[in-house]
Protein backbone atom coordinates (compact mmCIF):
# COMPACT_ATOMS: atom_id res chain seq x y z
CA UNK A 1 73.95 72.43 -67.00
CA UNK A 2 74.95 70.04 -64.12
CA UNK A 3 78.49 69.14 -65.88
CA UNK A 4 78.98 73.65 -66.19
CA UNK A 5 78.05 73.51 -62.36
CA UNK A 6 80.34 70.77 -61.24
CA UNK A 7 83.36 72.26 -63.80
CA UNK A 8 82.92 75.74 -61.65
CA UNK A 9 82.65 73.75 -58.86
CA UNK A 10 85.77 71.98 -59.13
CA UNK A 11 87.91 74.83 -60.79
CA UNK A 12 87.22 77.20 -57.55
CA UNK A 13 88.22 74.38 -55.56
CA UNK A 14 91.48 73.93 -56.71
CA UNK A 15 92.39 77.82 -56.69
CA UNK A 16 91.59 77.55 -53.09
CA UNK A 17 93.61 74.89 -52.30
CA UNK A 18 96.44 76.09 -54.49
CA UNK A 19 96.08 79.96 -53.94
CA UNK A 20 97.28 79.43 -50.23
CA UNK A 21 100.73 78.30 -51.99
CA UNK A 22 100.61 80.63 -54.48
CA UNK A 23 101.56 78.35 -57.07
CA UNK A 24 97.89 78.43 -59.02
CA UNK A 25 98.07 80.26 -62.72
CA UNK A 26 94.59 80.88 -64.57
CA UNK A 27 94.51 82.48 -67.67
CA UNK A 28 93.47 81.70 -71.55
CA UNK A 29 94.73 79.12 -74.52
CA UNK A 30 94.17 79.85 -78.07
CA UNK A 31 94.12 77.56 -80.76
CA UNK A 32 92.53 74.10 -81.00
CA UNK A 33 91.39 74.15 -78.04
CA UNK A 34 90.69 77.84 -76.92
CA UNK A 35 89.01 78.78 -73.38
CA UNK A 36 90.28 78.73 -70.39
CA UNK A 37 93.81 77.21 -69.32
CA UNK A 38 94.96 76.33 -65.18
CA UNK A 39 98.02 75.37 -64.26
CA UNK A 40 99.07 74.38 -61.12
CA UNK A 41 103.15 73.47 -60.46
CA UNK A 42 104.04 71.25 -57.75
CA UNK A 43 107.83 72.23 -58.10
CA UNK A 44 109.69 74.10 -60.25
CA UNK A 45 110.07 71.35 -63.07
CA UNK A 46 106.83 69.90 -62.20
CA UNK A 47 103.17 70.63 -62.74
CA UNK A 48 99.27 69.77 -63.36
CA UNK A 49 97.48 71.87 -66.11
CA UNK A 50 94.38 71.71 -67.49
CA UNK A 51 91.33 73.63 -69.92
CA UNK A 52 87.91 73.69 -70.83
CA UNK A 53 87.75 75.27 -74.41
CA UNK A 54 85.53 75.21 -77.45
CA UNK A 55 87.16 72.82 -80.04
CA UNK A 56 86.75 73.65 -83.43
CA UNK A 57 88.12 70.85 -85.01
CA UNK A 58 85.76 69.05 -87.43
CA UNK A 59 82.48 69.15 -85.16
CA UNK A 60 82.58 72.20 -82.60
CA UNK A 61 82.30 70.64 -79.37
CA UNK A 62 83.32 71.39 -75.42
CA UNK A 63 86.95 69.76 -74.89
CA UNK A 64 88.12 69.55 -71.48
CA UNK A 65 91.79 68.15 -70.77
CA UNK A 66 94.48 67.63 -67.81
CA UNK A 67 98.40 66.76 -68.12
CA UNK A 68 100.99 65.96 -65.93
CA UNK A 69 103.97 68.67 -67.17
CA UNK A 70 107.76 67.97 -66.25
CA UNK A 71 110.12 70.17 -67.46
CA UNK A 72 113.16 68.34 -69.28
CA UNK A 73 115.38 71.10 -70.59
CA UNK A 74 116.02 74.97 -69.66
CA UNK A 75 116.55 76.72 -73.14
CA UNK A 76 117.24 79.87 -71.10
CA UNK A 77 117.00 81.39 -67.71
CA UNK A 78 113.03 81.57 -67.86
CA UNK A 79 112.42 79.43 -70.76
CA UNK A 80 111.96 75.28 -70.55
CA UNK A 81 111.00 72.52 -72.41
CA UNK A 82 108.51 70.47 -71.24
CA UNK A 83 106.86 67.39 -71.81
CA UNK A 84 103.49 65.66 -70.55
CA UNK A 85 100.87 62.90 -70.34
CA UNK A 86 97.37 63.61 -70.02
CA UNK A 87 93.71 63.14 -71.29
CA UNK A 88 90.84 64.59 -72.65
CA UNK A 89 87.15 64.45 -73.00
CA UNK A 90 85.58 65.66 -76.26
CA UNK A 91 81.79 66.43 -76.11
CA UNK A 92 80.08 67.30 -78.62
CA UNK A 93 75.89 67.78 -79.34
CA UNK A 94 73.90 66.57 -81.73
CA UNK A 95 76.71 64.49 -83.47
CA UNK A 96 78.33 61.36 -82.97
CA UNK A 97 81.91 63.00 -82.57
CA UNK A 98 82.83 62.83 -78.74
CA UNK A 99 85.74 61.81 -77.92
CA UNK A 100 87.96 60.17 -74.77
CA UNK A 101 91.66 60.08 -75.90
CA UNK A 102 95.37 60.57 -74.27
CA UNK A 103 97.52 63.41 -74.64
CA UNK A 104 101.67 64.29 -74.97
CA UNK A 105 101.66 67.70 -74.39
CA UNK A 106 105.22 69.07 -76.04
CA UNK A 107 105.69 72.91 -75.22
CA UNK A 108 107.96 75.73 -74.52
CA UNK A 109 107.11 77.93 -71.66
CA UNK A 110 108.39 81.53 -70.74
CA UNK A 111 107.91 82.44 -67.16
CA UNK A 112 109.97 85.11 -66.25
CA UNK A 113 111.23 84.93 -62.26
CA UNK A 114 110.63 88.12 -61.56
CA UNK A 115 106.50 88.59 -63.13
CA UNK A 116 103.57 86.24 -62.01
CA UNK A 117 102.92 84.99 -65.42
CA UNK A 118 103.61 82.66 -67.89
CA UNK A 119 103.30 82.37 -72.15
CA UNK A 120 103.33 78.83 -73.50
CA UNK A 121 103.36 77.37 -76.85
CA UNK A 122 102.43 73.64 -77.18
CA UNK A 123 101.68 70.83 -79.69
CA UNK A 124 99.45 67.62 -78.72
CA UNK A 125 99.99 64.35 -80.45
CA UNK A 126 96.71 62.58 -79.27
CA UNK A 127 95.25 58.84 -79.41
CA UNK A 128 91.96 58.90 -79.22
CA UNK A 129 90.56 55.33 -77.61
CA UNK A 130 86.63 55.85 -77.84
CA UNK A 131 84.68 55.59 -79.33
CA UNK A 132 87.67 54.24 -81.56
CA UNK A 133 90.93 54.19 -82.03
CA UNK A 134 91.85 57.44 -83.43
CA UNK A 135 94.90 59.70 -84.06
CA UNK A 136 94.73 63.42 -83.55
CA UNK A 137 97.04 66.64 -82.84
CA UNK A 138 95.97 69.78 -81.04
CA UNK A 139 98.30 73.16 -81.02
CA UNK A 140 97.85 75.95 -78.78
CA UNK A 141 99.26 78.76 -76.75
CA UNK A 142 98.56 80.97 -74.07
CA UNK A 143 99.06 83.19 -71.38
CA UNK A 144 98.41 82.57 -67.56
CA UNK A 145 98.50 84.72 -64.56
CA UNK A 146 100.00 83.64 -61.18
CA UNK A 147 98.01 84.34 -57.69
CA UNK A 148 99.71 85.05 -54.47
């Protein structure tokens, strides 16, 4: 109960400090994991993103993950390429199957200039370092929409 408190906690936080720039996007991701998705861009090739999903893979368990995002490519007007480095925290009940690990978020994202929202479609090689060395791969999209 104390970790769901601190998680609200922290996620109001940051759309406070980033809905004065406008820049903060909140919306859902589906796939392994699916919840809710942030994203917060620093630029406009640059950004912080986030979740706090269910993951169903092998065990269900509560994933929660943050990347860096820098986009490396435009593949249109609206559409880039980006790539990422991050981490995640798998916890999971009853089993032995939590996890702490490192992410490379690869994606595509469409954010068209003229509507506050974004779709993105990503796919997460992982290396899981506890509580041993581990490989995994998450995939995922989503939509987020942008406050002013």
């Amino acid at each position: 109960m104390k970790k769901t408190i601190m998680l609200v906690v922290m996620i109001l936080a940051l759309a406070g400090i980033s809905n004065a720039q406008g820049k903060l996007g909140l919306g859902i991701i589906v796939g392994e994991p699916t919840g809710i998705s942030g994203k917060m861009k620093i630029s406009s090739d640059n950004a912080f993103d986030g979740a706090v999903g269910w993951s169903f893979n092998k065990y269900g368990a509560i994933h929660v993950h943050a990347d860096y995002l820098n986009n490396i490519v435009k593949l249109g007007n609206d559409l880039p390429l980006y790539i990422g480095i991050g981490g995640r925290v798998k916890l999971s009940s009853g089993t032995d199957d939590s996890r702490i690990g490192a992410r490379i978020p690869i994606g595509i994202v469409y954010e068209p200039s003229t509507k506050p929202f974004d779709l993105f479609i990503e796919t997460v090689p992982m290396l899981d370092i506890v509580p041993s060395t581990e490989f995994n791969w998450n995939a995922a999209a989503g939509v987020r929409y942008y406050f002013k």
